[in-house]
C-alpha atoms as a PDB file:
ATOM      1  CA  UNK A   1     -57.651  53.784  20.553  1.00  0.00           C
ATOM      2  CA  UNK A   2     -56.113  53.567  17.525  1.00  0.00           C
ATOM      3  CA  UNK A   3     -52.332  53.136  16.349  1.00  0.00           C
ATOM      4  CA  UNK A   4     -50.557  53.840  12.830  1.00  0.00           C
ATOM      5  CA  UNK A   5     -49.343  50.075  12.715  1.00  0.00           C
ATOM      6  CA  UNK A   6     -48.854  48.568   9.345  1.00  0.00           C
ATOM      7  CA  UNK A   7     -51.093  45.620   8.708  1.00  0.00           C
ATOM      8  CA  UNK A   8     -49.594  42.539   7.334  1.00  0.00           C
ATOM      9  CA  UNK A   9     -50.422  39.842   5.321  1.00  0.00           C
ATOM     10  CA  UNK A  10     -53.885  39.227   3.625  1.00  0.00           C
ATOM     11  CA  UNK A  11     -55.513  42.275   5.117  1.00  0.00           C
ATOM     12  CA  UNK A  12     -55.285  40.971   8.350  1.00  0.00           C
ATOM     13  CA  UNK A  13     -54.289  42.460  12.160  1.00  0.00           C
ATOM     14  CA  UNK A  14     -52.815  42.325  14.952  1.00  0.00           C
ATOM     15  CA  UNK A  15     -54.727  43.743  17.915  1.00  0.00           C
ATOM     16  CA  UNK A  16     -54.573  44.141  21.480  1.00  0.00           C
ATOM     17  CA  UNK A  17     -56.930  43.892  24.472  1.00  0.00           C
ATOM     18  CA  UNK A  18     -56.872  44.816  28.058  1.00  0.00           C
ATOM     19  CA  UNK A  19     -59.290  42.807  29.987  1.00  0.00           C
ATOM     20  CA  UNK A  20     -60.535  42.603  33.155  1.00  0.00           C
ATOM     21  CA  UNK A  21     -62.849  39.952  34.852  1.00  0.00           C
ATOM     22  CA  UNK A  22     -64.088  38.936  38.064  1.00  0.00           C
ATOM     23  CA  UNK A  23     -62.895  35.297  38.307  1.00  0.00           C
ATOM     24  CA  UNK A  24     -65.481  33.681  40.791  1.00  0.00           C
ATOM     25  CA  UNK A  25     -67.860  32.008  38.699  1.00  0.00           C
ATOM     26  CA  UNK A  26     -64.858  30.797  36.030  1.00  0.00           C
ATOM     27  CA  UNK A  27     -62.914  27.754  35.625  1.00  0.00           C
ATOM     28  CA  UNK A  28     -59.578  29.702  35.095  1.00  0.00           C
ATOM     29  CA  UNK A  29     -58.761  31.972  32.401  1.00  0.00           C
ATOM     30  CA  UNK A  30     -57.275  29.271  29.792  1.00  0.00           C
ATOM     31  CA  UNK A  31     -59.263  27.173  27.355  1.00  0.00           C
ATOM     32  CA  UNK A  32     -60.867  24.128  29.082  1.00  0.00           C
ATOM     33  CA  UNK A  33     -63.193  21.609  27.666  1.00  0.00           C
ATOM     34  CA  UNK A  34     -66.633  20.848  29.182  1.00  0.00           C
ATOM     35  CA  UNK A  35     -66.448  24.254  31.845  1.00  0.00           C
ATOM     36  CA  UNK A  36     -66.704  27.639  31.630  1.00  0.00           C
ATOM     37  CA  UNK A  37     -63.679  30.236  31.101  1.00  0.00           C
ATOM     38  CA  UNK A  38     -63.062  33.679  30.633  1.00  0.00           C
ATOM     39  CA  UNK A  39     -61.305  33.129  27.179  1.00  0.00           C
ATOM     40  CA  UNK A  40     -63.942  30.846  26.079  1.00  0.00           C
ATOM     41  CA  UNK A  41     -66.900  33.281  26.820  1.00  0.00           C
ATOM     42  CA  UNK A  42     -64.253  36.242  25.337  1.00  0.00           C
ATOM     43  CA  UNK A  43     -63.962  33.940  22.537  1.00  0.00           C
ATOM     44  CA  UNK A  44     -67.455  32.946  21.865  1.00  0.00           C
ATOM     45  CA  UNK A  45     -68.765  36.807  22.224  1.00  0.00           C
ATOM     46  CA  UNK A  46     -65.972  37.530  19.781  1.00  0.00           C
ATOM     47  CA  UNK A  47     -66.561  35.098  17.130  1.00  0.00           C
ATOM     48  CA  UNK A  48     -70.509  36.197  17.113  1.00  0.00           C
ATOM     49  CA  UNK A  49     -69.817  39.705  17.006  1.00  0.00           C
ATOM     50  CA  UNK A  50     -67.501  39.047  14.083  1.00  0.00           C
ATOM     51  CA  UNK A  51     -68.664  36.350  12.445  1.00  0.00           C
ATOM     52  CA  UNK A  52     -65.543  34.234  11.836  1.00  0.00           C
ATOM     53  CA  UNK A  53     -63.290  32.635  14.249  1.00  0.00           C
ATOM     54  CA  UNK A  54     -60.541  34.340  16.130  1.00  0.00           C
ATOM     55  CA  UNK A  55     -57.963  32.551  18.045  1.00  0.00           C
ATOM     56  CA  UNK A  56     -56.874  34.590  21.293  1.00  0.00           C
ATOM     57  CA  UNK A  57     -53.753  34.458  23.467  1.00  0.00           C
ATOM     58  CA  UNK A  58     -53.713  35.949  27.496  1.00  0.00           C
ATOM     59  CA  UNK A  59     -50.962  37.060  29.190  1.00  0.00           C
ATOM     60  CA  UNK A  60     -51.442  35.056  32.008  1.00  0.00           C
ATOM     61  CA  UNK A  61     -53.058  31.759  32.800  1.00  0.00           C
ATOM     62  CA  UNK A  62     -54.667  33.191  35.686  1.00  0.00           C
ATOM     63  CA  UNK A  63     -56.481  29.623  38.180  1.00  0.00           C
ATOM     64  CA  UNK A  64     -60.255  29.038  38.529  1.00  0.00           C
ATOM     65  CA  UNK A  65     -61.163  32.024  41.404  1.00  0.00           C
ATOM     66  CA  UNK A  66     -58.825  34.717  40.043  1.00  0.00           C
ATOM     67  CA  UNK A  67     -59.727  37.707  39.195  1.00  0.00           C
ATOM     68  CA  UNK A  68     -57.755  40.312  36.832  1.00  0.00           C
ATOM     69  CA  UNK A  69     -57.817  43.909  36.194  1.00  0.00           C
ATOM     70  CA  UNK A  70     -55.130  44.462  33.255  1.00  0.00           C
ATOM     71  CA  UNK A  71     -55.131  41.154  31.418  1.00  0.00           C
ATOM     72  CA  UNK A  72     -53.918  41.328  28.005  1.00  0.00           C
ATOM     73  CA  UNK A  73     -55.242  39.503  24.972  1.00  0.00           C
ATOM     74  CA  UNK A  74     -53.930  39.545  21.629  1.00  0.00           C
ATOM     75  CA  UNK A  75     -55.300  38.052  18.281  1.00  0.00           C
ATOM     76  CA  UNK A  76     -55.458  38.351  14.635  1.00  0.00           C
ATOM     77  CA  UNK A  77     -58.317  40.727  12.770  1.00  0.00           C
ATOM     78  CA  UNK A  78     -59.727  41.581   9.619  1.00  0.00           C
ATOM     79  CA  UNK A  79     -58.041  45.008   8.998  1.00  0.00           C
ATOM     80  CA  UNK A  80     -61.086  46.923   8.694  1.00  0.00           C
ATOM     81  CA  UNK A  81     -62.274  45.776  12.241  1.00  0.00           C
ATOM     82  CA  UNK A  82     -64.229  48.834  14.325  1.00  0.00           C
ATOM     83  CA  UNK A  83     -62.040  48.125  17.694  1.00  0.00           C
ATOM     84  CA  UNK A  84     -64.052  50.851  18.957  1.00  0.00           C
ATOM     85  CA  UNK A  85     -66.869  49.697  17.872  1.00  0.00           C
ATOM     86  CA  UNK A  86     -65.707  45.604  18.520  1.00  0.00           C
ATOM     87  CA  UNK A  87     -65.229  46.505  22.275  1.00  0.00           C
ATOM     88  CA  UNK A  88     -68.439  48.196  22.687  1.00  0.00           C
ATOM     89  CA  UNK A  89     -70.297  44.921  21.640  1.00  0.00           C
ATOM     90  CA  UNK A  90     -68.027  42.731  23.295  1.00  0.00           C
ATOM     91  CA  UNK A  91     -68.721  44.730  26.919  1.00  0.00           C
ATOM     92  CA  UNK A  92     -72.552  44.410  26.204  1.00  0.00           C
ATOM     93  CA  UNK A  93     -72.188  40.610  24.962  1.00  0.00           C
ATOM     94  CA  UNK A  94     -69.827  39.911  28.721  1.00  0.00           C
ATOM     95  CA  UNK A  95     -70.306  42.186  30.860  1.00  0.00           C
ATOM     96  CA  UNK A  96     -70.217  42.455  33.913  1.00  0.00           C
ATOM     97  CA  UNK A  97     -67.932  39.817  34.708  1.00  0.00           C
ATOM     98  CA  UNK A  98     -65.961  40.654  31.757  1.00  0.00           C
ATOM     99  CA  UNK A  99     -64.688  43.934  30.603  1.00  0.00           C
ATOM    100  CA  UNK A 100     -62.860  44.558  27.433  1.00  0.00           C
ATOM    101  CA  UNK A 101     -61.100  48.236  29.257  1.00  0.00           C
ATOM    102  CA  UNK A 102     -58.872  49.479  26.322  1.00  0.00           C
ATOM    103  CA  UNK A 103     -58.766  48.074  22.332  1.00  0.00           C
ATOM    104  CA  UNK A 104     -55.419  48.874  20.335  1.00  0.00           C
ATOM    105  CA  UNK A 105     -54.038  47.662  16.601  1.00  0.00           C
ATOM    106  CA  UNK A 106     -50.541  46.142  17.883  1.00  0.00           C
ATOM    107  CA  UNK A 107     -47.351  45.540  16.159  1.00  0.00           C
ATOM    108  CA  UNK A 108     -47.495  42.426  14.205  1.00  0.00           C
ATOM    109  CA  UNK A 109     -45.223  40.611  16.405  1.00  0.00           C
ATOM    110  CA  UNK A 110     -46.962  41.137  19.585  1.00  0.00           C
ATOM    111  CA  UNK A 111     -47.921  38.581  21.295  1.00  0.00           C
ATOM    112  CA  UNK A 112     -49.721  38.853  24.257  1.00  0.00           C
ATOM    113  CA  UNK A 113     -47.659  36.317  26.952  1.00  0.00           C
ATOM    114  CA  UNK A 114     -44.098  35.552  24.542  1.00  0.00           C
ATOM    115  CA  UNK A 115     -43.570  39.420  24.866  1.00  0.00           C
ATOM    116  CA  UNK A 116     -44.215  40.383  28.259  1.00  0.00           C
ATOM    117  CA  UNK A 117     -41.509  41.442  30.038  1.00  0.00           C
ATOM    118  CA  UNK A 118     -42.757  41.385  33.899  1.00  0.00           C
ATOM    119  CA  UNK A 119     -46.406  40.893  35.867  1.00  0.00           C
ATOM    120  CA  UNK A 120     -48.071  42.121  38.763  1.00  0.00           C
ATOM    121  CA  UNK A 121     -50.461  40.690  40.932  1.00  0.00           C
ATOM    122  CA  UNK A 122     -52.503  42.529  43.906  1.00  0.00           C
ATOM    123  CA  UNK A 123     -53.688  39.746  47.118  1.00  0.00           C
ATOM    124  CA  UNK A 124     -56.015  41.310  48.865  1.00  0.00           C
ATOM    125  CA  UNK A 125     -57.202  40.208  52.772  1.00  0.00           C
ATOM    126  CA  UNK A 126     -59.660  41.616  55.041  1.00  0.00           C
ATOM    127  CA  UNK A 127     -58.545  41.012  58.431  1.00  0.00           C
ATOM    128  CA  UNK A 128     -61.048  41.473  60.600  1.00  0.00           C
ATOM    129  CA  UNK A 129     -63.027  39.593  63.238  1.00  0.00           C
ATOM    130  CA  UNK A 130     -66.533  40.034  61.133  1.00  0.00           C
ATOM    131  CA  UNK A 131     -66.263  39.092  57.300  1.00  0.00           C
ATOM    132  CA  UNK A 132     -66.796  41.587  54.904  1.00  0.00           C
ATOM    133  CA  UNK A 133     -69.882  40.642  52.490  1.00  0.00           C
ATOM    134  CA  UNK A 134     -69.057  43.802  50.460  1.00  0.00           C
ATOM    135  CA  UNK A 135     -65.659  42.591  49.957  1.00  0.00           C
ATOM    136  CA  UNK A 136     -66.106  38.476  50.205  1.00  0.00           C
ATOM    137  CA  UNK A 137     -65.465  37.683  46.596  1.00  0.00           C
ATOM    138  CA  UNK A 138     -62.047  39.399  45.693  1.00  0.00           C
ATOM    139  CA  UNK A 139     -60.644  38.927  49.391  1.00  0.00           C
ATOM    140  CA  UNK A 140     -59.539  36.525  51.526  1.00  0.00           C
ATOM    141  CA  UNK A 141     -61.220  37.008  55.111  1.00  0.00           C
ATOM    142  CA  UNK A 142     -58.164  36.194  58.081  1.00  0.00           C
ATOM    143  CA  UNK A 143     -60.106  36.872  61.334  1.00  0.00           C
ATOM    144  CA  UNK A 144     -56.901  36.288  63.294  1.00  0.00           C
ATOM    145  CA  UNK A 145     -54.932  39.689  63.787  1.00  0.00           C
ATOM    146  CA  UNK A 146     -51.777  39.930  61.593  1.00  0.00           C
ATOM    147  CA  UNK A 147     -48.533  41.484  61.923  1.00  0.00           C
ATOM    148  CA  UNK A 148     -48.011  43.711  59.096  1.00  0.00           C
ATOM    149  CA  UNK A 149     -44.607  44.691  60.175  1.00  0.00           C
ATOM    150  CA  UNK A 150     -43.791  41.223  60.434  1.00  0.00           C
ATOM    151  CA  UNK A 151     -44.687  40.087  57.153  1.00  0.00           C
ATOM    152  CA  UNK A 152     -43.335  43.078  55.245  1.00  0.00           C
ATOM    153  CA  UNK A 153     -39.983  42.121  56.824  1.00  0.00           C
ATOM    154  CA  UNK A 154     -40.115  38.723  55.889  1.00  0.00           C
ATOM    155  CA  UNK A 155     -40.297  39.307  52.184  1.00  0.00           C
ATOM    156  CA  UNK A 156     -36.496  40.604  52.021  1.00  0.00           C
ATOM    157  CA  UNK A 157     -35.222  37.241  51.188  1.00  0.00           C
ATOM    158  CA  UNK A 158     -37.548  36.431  48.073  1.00  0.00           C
ATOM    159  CA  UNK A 159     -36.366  39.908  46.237  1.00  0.00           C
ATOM    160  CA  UNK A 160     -34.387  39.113  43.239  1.00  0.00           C
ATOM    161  CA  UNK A 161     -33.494  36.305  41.179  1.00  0.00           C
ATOM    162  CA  UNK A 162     -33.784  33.118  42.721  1.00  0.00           C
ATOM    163  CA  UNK A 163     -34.984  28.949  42.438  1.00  0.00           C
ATOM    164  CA  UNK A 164     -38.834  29.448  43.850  1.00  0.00           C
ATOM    165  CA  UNK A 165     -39.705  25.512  44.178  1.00  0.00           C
ATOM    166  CA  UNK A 166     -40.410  25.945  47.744  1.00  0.00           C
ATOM    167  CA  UNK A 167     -43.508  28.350  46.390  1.00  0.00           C
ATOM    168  CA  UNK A 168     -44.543  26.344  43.249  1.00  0.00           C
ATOM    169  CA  UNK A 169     -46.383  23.911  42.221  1.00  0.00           C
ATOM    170  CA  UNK A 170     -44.390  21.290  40.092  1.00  0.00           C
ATOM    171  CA  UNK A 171     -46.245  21.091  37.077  1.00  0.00           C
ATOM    172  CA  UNK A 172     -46.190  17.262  34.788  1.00  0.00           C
ATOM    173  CA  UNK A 173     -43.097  16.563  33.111  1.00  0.00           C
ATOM    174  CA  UNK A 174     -43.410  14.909  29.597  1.00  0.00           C
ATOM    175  CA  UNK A 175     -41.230  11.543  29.534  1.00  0.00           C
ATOM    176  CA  UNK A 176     -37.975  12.500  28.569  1.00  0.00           C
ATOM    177  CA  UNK A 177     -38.144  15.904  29.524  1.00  0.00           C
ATOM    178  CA  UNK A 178     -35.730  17.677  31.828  1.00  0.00           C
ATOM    179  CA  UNK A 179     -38.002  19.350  34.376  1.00  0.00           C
ATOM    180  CA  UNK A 180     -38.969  22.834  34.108  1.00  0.00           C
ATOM    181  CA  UNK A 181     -36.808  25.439  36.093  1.00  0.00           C
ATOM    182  CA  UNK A 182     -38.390  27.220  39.034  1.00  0.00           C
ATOM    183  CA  UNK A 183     -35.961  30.110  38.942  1.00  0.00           C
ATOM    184  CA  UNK A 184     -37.836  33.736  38.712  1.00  0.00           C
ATOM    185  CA  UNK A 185     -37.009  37.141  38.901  1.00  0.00           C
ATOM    186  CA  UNK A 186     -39.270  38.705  41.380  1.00  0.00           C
ATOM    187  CA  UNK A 187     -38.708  42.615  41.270  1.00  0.00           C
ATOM    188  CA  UNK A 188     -41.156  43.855  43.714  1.00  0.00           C
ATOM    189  CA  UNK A 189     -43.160  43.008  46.682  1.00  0.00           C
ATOM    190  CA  UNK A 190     -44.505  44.874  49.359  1.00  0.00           C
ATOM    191  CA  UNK A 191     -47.288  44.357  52.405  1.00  0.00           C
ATOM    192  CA  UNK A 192     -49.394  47.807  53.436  1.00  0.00           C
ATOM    193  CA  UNK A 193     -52.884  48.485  55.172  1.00  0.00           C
ATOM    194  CA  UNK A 194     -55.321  50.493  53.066  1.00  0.00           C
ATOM    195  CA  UNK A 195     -55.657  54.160  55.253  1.00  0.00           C
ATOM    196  CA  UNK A 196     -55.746  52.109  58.405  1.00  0.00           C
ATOM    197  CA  UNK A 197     -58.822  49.810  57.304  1.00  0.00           C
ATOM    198  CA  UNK A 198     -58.902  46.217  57.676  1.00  0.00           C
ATOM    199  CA  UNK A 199     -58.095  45.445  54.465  1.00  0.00           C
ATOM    200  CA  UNK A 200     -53.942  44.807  53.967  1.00  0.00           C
ATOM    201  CA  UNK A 201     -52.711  44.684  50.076  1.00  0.00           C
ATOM    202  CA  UNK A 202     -49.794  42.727  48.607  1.00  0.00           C
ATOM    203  CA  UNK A 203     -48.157  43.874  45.690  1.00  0.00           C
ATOM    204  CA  UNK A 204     -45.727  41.534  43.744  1.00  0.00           C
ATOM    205  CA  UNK A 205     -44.418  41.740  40.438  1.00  0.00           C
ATOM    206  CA  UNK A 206     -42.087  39.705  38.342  1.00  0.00           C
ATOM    207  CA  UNK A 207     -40.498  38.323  35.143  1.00  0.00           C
ATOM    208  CA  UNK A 208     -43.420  35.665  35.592  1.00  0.00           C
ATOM    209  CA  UNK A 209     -44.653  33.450  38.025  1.00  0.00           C
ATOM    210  CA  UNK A 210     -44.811  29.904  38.110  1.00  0.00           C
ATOM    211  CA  UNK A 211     -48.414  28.002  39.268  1.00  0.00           C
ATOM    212  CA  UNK A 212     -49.598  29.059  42.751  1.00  0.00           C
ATOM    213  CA  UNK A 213     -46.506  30.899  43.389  1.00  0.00           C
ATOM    214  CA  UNK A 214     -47.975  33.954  44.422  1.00  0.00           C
ATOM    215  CA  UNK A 215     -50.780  32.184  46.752  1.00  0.00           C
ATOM    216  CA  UNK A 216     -48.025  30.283  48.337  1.00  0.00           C
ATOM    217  CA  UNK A 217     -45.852  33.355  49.010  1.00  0.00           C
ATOM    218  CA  UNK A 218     -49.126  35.198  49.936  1.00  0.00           C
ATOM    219  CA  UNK A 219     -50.306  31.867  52.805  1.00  0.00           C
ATOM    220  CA  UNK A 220     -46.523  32.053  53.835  1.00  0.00           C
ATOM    221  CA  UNK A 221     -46.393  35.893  54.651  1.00  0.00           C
ATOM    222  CA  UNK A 222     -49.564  35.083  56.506  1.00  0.00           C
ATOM    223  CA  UNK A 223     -48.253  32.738  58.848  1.00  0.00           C
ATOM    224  CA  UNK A 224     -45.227  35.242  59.679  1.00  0.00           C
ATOM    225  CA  UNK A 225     -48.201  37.452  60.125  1.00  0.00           C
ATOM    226  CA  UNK A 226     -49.910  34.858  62.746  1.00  0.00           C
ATOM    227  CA  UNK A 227     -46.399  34.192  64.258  1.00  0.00           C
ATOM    228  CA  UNK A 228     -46.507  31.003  62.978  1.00  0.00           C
ATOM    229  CA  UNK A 229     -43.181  31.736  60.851  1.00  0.00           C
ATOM    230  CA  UNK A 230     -40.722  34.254  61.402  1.00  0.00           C
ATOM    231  CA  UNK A 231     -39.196  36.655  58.781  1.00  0.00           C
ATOM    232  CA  UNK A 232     -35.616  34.606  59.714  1.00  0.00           C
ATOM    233  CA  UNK A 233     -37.423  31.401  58.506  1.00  0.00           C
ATOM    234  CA  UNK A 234     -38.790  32.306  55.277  1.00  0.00           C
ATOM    235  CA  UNK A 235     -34.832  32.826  53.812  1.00  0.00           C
ATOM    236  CA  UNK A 236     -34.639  28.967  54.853  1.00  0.00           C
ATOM    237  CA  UNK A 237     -38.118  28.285  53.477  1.00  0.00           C
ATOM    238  CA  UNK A 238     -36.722  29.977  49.644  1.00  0.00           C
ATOM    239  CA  UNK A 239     -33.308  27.712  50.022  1.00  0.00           C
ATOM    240  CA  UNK A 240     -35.335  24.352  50.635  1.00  0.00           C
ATOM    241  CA  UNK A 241     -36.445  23.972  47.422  1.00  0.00           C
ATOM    242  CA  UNK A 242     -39.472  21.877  48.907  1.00  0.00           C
ATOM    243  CA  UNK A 243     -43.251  22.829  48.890  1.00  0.00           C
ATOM    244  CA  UNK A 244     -43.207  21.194  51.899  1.00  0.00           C
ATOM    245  CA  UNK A 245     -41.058  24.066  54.011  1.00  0.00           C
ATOM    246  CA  UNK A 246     -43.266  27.026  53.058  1.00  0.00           C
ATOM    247  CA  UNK A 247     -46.525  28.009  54.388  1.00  0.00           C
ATOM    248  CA  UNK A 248     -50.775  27.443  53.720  1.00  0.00           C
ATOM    249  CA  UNK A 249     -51.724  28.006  50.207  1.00  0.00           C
ATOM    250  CA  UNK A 250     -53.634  31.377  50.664  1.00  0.00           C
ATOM    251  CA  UNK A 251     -57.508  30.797  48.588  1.00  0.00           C
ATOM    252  CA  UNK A 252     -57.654  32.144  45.223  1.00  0.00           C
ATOM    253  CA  UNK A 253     -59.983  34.464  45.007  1.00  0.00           C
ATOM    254  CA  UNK A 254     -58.165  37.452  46.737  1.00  0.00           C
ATOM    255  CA  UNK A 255     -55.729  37.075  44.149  1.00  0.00           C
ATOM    256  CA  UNK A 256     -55.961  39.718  40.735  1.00  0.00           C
ATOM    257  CA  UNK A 257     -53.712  40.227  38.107  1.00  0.00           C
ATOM    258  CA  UNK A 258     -53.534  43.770  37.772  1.00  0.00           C
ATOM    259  CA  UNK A 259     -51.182  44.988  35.244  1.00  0.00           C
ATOM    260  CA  UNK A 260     -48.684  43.025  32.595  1.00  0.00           C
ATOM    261  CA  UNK A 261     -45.803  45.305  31.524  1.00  0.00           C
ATOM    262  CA  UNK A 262     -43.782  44.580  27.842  1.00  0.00           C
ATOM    263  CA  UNK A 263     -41.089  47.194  28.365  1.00  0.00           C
ATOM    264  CA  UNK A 264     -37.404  46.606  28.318  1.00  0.00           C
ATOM    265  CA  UNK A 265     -36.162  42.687  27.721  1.00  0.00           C
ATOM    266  CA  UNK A 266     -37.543  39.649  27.838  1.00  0.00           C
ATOM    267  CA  UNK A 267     -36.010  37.489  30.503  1.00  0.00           C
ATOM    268  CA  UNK A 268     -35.997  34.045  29.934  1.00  0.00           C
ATOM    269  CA  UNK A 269     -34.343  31.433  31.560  1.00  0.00           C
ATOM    270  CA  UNK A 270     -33.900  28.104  29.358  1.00  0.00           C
ATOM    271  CA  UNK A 271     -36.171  25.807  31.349  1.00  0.00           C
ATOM    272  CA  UNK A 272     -38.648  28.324  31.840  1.00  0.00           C
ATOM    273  CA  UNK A 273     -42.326  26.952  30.398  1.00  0.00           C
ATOM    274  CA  UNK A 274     -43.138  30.277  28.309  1.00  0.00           C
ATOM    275  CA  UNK A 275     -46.498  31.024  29.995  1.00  0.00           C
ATOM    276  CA  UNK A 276     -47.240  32.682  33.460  1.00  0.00           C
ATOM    277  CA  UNK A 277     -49.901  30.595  36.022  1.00  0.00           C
ATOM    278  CA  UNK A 278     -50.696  31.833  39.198  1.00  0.00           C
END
């Protein structure tokens, strides 16, 4: 688990986590006074374990409910750190509901969200008359019978680089700031039923996400699903550029980020808040 990676000034680290959690009983992943959340029990376990404060950046911002299989962290340590040995502790210290899956010395100018290049999310939803008490707190239970067919055809339109407003959720603009540009890259996305279960999987990646935008894209598909929408609609849904046009907000906890890649280049658009929510 360990790389040849120079360490730079005053004896000190870069390293880098993968993490996974189940979301359910957190307030988010992000720091947030007075409630519990993943990176404050990550960072509380660590600073024990250590001794010393440690300052940690995520990947992704993931919302109070998510869950996430291949978060990354990143922080600075004392060079002679046991990551082995830190990880162990950490797992005892958090788990269940936290997992520390994979500990790595990093380039010094790694940073876990500024350098990711794309994300990936998995939606999961058992549809199914009955609920699934196996399966209640990482899906989202649609009794309802869906269209699969339907709803993989209706996410043609969202493929590619495009303004996503219609999907987000406008975050607070500072006075005197221009307001922060919906426009995404979204490089993959793709409906299928797990070996003919009930359960049907969404897969979406891209350059980031902006907040709720995969739950929105997730409650629209749905109502395609339900007939509700059809896949013709959802191209005027994306050219809208109004919350209003698009679908149900699917629930949050069938939602997991499940892998963050930091190969090839950075895409950025100027207006883009540097930090992924969904």
């Amino acid at each position: 688990m360990t790389d040849d990676v120079a360490p730079h000034a005053d004896d000190v680290r870069r390293a880098r986590f993968t993490v996974a959690y189940d979301g359910t009983d957190f307030r988010g992943f992000a720091p947030n006074h007075g409630v519990r959340t993943v990176i404050g029990d990550l960072q509380a376990a660590m600073t024990r374990v250590l001794r010393g404060e440690v300052e940690l950046t995520g990947a992704g911002r993931t919302d109070a409910g998510v869950h996430a299989w291949g978060q990354v962290v990143s922080c600075d340590l004392p060079a002679e750190t046991d990551l082995d040995g830190l990880a162990r502790r950490l797992n005892k210290l958090c788990g269940p509901t936290i997992a520390v899956r994979d500990a790595t010395w990093a380039e010094p100018d790694f940073d876990a969200r500024f350098s990711a290049t794309w994300r990936q999310y998995r939606y999961h939803i058992w549809n199914d008359p009955a609920p699934n008490p196996l399966q209640a707190r990482t899906s989202w239970h649609v009794p309802q019978p869906l269209d699969v067919v339907l709803m993989q055809a209706a996410v043609s339109p969202l493929i590619g680089e495009h303004d996503f407003t219609s999907f987000c959720r406008k975050p607070k603009v500072p006075d005197g700031q221009p307001p922060a540009s919906m426009v995404r890259i979204l490089q993959e996305i793709r409906w299928e039923r797990l070996d003919g279960s009930p359960m049907l999987r969404m897969e979406i990646r891209a350059s980031a996400f902006c907040h709720q935008m995969v739950r929105a894209i997730t409650g629209t598909m749905v109502d395609v699903g339900l007939r509700k929408l059809t896949p013709a609609d959802v191209n005027g849904v994306l050219r809208a550029k109004d919350r209003s046009f698009a679908g149900q907000l699917a629930p949050p906890h069938g939602l997991t980020l499940w892998a963050v890649g930091y190969n090839g280049q950075r895409w950025d658009h100027r207006s883009v808040p540097r930090e992924d929510c969904s």
